[in-house]
PDB file of N, CA and C in Angstrom:
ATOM      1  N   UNK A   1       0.820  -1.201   0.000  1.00  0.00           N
ATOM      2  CA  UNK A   1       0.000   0.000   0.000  1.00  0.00           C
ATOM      3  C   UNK A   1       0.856   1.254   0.000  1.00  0.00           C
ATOM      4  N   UNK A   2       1.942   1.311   0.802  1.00  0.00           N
ATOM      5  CA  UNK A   2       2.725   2.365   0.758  1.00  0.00           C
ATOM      6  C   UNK A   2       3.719   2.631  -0.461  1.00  0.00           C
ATOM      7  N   UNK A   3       3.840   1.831  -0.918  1.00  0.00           N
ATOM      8  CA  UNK A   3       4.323   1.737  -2.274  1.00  0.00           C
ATOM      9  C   UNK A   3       3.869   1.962  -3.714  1.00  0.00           C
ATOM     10  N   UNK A   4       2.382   2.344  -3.824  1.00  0.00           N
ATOM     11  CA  UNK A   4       1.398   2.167  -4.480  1.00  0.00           C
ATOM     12  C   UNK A   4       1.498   3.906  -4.044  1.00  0.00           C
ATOM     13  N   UNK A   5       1.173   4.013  -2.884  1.00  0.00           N
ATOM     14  CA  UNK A   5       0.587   6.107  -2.893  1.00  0.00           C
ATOM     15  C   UNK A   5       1.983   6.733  -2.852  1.00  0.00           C
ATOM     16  N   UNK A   6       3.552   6.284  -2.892  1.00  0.00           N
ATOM     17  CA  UNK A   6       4.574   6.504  -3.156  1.00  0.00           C
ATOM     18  C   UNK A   6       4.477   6.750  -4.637  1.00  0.00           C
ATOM     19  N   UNK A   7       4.450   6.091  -5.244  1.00  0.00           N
ATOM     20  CA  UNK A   7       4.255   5.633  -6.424  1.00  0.00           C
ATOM     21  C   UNK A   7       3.363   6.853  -6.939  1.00  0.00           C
ATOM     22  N   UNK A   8       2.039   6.822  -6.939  1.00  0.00           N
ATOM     23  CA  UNK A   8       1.213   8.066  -7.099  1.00  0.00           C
ATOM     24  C   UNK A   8       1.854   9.582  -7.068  1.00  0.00           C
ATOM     25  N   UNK A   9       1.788   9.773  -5.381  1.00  0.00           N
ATOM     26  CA  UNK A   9       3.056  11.025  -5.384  1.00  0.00           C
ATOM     27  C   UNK A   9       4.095  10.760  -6.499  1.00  0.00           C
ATOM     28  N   UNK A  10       4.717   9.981  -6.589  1.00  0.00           N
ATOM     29  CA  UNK A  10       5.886  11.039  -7.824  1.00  0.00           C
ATOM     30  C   UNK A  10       5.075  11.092  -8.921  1.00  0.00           C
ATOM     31  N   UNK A  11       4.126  10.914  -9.563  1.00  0.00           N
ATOM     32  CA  UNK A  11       3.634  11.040 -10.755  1.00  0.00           C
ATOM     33  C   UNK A  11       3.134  12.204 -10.502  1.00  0.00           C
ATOM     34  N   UNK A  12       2.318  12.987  -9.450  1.00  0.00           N
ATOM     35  CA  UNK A  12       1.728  14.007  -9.610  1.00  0.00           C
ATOM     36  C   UNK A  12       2.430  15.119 -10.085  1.00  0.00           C
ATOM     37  N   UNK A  13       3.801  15.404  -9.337  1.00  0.00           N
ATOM     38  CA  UNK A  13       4.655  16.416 -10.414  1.00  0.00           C
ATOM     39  C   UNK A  13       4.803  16.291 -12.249  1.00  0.00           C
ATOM     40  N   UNK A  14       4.846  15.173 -12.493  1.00  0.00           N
ATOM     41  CA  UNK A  14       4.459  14.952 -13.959  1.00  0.00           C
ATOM     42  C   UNK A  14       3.383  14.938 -14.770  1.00  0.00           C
ATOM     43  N   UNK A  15       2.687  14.643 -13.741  1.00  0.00           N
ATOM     44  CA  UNK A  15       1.043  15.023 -14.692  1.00  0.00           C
ATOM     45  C   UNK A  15       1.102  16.541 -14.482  1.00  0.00           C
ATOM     46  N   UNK A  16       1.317  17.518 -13.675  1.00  0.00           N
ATOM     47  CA  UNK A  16       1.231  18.576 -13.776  1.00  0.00           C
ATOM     48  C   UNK A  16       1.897  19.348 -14.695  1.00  0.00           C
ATOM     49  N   UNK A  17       3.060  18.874 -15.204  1.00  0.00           N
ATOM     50  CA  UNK A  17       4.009  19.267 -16.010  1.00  0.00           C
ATOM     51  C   UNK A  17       3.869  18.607 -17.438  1.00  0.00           C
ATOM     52  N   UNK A  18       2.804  17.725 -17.796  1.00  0.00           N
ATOM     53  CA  UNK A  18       2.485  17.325 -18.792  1.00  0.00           C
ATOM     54  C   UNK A  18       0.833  18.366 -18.707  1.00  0.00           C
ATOM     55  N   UNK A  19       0.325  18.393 -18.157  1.00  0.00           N
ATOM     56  CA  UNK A  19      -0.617  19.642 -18.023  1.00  0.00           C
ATOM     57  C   UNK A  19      -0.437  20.634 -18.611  1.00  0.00           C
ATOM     58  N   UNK A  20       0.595  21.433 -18.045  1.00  0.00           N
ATOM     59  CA  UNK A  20       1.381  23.007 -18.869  1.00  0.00           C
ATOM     60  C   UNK A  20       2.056  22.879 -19.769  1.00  0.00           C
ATOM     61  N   UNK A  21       2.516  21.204 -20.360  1.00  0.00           N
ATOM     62  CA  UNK A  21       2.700  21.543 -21.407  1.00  0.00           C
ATOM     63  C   UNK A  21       2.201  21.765 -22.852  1.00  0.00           C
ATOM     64  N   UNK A  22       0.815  20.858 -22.664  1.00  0.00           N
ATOM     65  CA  UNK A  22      -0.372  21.461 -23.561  1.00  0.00           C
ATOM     66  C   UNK A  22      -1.025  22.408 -23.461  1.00  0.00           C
ATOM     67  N   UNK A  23      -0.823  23.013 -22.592  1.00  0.00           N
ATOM     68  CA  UNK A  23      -1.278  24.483 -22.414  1.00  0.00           C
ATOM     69  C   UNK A  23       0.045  25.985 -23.046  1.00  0.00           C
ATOM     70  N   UNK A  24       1.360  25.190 -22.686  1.00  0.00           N
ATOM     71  CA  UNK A  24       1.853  25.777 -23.175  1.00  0.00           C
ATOM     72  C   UNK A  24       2.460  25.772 -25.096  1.00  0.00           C
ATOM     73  N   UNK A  25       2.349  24.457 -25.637  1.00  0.00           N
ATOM     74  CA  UNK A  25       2.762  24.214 -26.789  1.00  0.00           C
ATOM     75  C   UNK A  25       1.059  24.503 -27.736  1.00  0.00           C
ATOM     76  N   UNK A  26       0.352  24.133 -27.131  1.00  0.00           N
ATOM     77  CA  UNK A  26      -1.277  24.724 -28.016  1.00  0.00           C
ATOM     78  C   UNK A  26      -1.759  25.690 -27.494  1.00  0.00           C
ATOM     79  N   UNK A  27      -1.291  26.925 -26.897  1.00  0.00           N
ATOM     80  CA  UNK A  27      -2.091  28.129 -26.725  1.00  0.00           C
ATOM     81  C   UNK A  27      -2.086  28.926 -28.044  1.00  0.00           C
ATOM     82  N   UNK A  28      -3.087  29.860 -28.588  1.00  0.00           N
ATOM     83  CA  UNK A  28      -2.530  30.420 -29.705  1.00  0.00           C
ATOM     84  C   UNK A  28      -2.025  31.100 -29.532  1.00  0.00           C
ATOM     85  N   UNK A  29      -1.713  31.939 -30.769  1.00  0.00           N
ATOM     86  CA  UNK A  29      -0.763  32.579 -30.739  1.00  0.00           C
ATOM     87  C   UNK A  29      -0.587  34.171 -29.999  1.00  0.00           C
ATOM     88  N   UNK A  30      -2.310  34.506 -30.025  1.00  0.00           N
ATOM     89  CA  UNK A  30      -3.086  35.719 -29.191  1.00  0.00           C
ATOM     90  C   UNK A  30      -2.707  35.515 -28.045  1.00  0.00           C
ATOM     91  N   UNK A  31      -2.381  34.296 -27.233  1.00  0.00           N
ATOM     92  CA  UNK A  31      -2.306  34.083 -25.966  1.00  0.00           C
ATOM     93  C   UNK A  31      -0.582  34.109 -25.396  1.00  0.00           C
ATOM     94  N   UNK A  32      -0.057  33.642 -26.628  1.00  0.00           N
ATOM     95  CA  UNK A  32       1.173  33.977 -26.137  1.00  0.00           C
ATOM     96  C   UNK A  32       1.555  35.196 -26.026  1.00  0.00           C
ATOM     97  N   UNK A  33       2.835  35.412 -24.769  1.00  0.00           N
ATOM     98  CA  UNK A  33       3.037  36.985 -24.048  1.00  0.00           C
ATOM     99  C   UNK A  33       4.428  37.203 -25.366  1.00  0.00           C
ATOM    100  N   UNK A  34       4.451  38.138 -25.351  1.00  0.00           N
ATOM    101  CA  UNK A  34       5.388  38.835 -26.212  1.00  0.00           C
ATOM    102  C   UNK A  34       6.619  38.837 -25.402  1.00  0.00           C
ATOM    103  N   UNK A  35       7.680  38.717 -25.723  1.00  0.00           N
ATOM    104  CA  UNK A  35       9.242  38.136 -25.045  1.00  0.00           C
ATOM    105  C   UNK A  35      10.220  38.419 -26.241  1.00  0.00           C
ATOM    106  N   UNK A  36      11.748  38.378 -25.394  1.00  0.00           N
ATOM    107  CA  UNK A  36      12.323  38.610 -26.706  1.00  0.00           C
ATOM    108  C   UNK A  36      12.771  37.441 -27.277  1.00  0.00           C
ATOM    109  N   UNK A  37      13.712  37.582 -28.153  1.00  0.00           N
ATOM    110  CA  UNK A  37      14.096  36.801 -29.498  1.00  0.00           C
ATOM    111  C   UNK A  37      14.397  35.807 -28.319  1.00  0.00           C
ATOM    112  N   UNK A  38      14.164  34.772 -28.846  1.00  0.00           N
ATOM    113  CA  UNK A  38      14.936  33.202 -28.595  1.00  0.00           C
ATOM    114  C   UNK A  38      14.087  32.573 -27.005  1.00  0.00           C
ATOM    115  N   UNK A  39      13.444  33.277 -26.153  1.00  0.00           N
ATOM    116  CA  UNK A  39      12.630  33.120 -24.936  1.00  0.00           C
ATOM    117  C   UNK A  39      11.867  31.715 -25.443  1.00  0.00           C
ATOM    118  N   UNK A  40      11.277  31.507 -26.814  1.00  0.00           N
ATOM    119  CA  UNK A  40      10.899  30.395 -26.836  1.00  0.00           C
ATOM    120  C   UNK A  40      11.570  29.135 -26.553  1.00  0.00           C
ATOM    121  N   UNK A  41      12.681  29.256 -27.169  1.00  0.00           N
ATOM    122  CA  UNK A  41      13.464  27.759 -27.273  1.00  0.00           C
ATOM    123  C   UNK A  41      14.139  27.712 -25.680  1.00  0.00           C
ATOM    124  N   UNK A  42      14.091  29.252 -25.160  1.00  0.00           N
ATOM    125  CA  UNK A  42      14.431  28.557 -23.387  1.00  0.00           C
ATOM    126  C   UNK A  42      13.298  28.072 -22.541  1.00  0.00           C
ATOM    127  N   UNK A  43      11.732  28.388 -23.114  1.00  0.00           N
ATOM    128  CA  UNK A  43      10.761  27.888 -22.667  1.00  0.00           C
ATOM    129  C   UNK A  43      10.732  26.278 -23.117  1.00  0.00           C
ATOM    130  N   UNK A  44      10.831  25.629 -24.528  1.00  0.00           N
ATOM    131  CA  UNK A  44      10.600  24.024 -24.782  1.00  0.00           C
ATOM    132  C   UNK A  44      11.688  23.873 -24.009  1.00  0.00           C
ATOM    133  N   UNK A  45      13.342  24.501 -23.906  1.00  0.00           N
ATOM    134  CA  UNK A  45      14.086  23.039 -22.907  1.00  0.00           C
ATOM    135  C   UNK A  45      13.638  22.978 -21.749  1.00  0.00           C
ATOM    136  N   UNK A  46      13.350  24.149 -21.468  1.00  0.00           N
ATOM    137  CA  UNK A  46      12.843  24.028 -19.468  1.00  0.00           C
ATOM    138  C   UNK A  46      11.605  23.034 -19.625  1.00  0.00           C
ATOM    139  N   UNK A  47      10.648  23.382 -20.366  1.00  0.00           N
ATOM    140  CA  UNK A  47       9.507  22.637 -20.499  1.00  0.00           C
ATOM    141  C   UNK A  47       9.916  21.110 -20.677  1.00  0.00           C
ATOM    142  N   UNK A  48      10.656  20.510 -21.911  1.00  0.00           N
ATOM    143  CA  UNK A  48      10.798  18.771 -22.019  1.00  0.00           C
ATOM    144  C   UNK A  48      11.916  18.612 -20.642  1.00  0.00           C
ATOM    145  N   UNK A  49      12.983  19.071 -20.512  1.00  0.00           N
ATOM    146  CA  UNK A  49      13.760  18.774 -19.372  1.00  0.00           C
ATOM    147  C   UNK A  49      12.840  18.579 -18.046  1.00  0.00           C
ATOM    148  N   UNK A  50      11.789  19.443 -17.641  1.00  0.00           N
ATOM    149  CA  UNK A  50      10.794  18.769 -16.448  1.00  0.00           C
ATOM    150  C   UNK A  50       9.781  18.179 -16.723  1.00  0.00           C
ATOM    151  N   UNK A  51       9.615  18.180 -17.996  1.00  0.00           N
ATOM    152  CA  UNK A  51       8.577  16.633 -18.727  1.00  0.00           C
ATOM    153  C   UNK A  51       9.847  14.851 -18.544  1.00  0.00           C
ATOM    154  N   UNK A  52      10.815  15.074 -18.975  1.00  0.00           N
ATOM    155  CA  UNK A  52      11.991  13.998 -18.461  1.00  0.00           C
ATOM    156  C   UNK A  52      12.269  13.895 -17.124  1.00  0.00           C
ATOM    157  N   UNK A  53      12.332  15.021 -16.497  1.00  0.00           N
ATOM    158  CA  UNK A  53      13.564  14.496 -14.859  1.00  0.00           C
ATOM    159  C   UNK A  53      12.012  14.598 -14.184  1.00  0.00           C
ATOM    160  N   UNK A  54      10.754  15.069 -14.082  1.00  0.00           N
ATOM    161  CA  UNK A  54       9.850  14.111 -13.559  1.00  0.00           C
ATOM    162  C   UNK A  54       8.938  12.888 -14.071  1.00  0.00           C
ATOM    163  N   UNK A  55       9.247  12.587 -15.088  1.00  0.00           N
ATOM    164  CA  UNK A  55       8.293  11.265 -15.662  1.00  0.00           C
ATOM    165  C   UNK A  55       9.773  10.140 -15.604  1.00  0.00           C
ATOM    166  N   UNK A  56      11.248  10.847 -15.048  1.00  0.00           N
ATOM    167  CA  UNK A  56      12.164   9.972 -14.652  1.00  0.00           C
ATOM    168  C   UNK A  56      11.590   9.589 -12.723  1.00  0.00           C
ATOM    169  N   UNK A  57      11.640  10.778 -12.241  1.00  0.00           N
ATOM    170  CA  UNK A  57      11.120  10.758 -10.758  1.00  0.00           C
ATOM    171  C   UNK A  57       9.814   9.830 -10.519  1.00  0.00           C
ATOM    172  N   UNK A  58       9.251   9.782 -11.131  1.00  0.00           N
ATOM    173  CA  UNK A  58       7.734   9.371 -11.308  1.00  0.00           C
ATOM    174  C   UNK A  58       8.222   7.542 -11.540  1.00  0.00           C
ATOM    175  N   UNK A  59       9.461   7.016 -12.016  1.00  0.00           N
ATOM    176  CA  UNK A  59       9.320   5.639 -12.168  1.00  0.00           C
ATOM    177  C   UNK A  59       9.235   5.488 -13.723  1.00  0.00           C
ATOM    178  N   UNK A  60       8.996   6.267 -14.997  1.00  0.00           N
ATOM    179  CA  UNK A  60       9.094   5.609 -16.182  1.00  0.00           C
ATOM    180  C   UNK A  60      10.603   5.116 -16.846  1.00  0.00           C
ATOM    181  N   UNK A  61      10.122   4.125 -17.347  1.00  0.00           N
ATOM    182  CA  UNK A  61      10.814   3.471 -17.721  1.00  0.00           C
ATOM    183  C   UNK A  61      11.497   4.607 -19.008  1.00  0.00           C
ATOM    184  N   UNK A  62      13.010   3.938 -18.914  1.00  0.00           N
ATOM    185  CA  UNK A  62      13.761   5.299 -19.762  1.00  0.00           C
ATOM    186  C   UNK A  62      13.570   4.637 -21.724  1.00  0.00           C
ATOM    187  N   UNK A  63      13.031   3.398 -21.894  1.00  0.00           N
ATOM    188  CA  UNK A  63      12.601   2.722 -22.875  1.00  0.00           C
ATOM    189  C   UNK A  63      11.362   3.451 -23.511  1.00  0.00           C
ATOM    190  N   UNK A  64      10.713   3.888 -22.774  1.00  0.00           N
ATOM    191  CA  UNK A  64       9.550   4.397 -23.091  1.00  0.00           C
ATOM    192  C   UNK A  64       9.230   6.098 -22.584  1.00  0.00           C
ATOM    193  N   UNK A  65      10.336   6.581 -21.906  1.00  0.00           N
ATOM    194  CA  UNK A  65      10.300   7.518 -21.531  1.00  0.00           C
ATOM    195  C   UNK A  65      10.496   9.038 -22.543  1.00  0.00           C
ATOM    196  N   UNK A  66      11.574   8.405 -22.848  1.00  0.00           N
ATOM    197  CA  UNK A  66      12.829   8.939 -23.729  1.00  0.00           C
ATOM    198  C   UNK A  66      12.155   9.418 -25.113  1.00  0.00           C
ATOM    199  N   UNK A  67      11.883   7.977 -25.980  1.00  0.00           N
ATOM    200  CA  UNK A  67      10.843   7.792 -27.198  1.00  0.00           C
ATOM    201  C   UNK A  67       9.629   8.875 -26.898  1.00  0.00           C
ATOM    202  N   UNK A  68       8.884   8.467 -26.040  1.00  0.00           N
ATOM    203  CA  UNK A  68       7.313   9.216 -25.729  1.00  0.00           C
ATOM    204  C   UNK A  68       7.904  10.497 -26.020  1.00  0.00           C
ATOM    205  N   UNK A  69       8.912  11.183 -25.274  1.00  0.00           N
ATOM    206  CA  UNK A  69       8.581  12.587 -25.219  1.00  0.00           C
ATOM    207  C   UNK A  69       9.455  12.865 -26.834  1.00  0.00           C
ATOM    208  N   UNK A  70      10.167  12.468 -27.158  1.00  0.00           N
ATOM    209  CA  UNK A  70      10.564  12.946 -28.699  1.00  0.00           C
ATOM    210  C   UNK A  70       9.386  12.550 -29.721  1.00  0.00           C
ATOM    211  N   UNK A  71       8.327  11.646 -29.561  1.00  0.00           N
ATOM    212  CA  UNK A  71       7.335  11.583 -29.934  1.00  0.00           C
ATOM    213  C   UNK A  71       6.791  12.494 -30.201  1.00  0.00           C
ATOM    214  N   UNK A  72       6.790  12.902 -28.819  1.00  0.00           N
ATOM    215  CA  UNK A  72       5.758  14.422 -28.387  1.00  0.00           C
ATOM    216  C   UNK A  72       6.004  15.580 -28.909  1.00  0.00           C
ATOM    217  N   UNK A  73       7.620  15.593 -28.624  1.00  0.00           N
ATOM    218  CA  UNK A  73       7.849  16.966 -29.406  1.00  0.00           C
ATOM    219  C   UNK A  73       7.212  17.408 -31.089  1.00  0.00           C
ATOM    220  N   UNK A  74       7.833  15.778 -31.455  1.00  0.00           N
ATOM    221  CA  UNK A  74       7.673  15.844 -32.975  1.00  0.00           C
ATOM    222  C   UNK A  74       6.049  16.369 -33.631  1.00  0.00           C
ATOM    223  N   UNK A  75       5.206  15.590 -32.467  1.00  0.00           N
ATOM    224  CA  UNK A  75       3.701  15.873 -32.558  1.00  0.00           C
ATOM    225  C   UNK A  75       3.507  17.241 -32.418  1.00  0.00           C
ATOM    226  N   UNK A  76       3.907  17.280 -31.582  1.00  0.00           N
ATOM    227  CA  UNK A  76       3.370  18.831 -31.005  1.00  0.00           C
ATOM    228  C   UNK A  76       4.193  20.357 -32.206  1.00  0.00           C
ATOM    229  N   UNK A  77       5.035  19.884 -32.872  1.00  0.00           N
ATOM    230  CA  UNK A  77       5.244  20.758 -33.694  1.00  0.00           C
ATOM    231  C   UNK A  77       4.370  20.593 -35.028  1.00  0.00           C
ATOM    232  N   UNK A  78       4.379  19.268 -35.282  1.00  0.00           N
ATOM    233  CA  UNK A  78       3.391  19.255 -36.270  1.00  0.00           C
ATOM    234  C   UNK A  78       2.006  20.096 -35.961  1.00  0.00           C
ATOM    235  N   UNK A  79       1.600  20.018 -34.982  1.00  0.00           N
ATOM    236  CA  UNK A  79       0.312  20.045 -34.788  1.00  0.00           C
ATOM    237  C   UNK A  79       0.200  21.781 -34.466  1.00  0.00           C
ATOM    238  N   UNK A  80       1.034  22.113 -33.914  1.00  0.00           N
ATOM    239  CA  UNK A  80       1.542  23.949 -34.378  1.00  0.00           C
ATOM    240  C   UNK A  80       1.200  23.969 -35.704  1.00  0.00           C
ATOM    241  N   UNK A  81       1.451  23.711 -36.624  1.00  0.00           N
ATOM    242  CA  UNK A  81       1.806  23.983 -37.953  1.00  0.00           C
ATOM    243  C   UNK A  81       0.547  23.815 -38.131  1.00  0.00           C
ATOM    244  N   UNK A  82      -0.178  23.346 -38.120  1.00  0.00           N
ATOM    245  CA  UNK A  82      -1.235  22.003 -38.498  1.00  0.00           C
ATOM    246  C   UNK A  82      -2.737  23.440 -38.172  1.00  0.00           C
ATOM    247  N   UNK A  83      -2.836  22.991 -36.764  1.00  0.00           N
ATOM    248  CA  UNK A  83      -4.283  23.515 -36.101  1.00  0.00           C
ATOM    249  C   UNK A  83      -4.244  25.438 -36.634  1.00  0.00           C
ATOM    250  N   UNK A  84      -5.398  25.263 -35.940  1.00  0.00           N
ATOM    251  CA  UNK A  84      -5.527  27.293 -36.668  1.00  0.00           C
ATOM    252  C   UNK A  84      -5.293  27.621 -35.486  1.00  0.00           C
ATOM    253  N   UNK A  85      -3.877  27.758 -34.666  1.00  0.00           N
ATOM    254  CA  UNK A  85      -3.152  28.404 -33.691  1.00  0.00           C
ATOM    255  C   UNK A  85      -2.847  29.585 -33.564  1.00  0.00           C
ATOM    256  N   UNK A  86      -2.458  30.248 -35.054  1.00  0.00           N
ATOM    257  CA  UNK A  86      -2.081  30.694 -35.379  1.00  0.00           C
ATOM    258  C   UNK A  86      -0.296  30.593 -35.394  1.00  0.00           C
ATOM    259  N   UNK A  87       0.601  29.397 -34.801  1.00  0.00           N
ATOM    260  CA  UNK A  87       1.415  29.073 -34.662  1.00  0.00           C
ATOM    261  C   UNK A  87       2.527  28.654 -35.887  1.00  0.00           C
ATOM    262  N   UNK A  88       3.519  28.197 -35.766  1.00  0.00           N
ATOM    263  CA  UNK A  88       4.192  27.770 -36.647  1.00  0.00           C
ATOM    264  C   UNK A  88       4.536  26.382 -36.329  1.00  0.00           C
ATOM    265  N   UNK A  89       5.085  25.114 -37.236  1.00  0.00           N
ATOM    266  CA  UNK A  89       5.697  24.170 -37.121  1.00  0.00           C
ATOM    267  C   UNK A  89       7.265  24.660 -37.052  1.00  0.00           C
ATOM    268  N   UNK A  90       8.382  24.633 -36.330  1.00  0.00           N
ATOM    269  CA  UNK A  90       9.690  24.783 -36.620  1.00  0.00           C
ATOM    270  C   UNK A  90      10.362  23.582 -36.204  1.00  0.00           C
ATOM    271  N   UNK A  91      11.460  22.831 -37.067  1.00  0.00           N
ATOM    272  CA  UNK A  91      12.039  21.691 -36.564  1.00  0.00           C
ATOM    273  C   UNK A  91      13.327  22.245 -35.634  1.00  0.00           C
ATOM    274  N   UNK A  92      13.894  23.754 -35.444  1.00  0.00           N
ATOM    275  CA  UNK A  92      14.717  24.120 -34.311  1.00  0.00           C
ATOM    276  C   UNK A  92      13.853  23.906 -32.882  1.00  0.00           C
ATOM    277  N   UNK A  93      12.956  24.176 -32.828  1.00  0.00           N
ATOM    278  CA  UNK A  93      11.746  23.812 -31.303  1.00  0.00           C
ATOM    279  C   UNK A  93      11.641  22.098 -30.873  1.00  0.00           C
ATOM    280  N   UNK A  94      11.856  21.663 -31.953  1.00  0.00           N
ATOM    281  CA  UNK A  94      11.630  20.360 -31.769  1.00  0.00           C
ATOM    282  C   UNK A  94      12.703  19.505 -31.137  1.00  0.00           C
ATOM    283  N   UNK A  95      13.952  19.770 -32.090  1.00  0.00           N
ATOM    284  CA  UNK A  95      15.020  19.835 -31.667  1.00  0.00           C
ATOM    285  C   UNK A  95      15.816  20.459 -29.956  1.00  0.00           C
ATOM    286  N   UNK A  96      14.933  21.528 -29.858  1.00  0.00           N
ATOM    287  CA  UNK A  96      15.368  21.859 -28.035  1.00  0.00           C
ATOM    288  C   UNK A  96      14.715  20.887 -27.781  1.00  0.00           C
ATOM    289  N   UNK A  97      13.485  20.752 -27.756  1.00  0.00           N
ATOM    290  CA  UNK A  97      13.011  20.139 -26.941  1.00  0.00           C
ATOM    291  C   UNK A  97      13.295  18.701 -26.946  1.00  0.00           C
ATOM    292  N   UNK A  98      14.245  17.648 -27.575  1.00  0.00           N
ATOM    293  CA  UNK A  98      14.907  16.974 -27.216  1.00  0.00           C
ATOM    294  C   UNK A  98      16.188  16.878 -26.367  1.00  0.00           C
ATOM    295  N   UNK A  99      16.481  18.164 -26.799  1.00  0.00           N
ATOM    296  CA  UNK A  99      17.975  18.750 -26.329  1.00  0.00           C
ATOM    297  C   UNK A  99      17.530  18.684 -24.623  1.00  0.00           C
ATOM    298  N   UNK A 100      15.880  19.263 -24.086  1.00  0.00           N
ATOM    299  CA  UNK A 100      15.762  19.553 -22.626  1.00  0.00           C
ATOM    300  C   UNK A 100      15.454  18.178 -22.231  1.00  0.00           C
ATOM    301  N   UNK A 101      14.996  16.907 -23.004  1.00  0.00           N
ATOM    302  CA  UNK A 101      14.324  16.210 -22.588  1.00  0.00           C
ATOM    303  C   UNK A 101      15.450  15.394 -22.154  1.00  0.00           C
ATOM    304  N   UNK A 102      16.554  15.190 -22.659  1.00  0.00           N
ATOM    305  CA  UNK A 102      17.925  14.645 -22.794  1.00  0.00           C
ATOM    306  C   UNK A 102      18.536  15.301 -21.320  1.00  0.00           C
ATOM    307  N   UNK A 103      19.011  16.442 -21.295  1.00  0.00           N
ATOM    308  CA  UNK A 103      19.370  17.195 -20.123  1.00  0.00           C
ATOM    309  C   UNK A 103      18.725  16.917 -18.717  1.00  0.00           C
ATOM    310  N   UNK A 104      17.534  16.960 -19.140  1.00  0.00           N
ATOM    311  CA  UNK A 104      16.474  16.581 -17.848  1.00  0.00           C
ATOM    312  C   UNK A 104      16.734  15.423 -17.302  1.00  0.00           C
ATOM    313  N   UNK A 105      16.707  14.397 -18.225  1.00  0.00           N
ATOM    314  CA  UNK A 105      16.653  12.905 -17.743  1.00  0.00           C
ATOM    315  C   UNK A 105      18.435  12.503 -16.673  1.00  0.00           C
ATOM    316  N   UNK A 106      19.050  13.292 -17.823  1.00  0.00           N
ATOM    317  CA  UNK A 106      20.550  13.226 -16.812  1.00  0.00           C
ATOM    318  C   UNK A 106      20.376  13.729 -15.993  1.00  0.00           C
ATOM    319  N   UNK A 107      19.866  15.187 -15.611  1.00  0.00           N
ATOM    320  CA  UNK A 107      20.250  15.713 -13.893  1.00  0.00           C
ATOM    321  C   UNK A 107      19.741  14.584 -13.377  1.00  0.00           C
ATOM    322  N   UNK A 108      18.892  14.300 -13.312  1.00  0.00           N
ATOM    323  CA  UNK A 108      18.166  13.120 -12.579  1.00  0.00           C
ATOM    324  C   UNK A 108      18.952  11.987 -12.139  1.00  0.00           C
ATOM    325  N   UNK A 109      19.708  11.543 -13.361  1.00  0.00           N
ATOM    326  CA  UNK A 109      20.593  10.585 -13.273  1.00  0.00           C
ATOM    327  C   UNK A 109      21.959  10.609 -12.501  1.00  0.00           C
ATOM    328  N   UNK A 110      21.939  12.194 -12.871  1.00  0.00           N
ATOM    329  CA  UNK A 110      23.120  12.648 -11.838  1.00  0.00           C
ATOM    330  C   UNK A 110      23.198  13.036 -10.325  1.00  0.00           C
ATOM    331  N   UNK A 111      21.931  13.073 -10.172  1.00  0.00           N
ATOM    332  CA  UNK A 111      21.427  13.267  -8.737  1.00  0.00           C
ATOM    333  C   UNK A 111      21.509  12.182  -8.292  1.00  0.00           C
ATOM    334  N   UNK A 112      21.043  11.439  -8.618  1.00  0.00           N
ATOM    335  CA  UNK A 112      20.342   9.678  -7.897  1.00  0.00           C
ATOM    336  C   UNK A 112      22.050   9.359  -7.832  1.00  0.00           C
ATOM    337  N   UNK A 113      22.877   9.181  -8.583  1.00  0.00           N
ATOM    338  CA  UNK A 113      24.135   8.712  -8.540  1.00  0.00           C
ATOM    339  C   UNK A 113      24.802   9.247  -7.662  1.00  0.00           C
ATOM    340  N   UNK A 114      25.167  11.074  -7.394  1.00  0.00           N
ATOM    341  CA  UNK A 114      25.476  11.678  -6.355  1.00  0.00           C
ATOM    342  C   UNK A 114      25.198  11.124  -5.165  1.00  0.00           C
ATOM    343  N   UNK A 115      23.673  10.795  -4.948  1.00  0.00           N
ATOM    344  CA  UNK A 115      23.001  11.258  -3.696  1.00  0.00           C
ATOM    345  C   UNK A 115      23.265   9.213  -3.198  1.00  0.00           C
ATOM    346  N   UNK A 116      23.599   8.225  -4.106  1.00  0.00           N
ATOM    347  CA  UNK A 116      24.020   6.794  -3.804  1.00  0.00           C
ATOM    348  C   UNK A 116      25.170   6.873  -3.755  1.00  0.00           C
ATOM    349  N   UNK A 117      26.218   7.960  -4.196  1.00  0.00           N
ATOM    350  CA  UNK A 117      27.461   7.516  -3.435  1.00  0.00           C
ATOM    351  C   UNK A 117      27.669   8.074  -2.369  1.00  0.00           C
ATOM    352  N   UNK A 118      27.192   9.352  -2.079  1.00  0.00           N
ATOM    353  CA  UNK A 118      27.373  10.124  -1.328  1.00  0.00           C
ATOM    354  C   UNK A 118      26.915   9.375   0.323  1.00  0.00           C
ATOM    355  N   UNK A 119      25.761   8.293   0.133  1.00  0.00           N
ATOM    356  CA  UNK A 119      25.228   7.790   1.554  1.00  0.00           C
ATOM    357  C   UNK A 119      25.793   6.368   1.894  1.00  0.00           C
ATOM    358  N   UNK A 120      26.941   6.260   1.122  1.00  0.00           N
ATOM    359  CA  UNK A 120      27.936   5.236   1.344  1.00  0.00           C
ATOM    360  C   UNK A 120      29.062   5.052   2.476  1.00  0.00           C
TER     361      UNK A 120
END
């Protein structure tokens, strides 16, 4: 039982962060705030990097972890391009956002490794 609502808790940071990120990759384009040059591509790495280092926290498997969210990216630019967003498809966005999803999954990896040698 305790392992099961363990289990739960870490997912909730990831569903939340898979939350904002359809809110943030399909808002239109009216909705997005005006920022300067390049603010986007520091928004997708921050965005896939805590879509990775919590759906790593959360227990997914890095087989299916990894794939899903470059999936996602790929979708989610299409689908910019695609819907009347008023948005664009760009394959540089897509590209961070592997770049964060990649980054993400290591801190993670680098933490957990730190924090197991460190209690040795």
């Amino acid at each position: 039982m305790l392992d099961h609502y363990r289990t739960r808790r870490t997912r909730i940071p990831f569903g939340i962060a898979a939350l904002a990120s359809l809110v943030i990759l399909f808002m239109p384009e009216s909705g997005v705030p005006t920022a300067p040059p390049g603010t986007d591509k520091v928004v997708h790495f921050v965005l896939f990097a805590t879509l990775a280092g919590t759906g790593r926290i959360a227990g997914f498997p890095t087989s299916r972890l990894l794939p899903g969210l470059v999936g996602y990216a790929a979708a989610s630019e299409v689908l910019q391009g695609l819907l009347p967003l008023g948005r664009s498809c760009e394959l540089t966005d897509g590209l961070v956002d592997m770049a964060g999803a990649a980054v993400g999954w290591a801190i993670i990896a680098a933490v957990r490794r730190f924090s197991g040698a460190s209690s040795r």
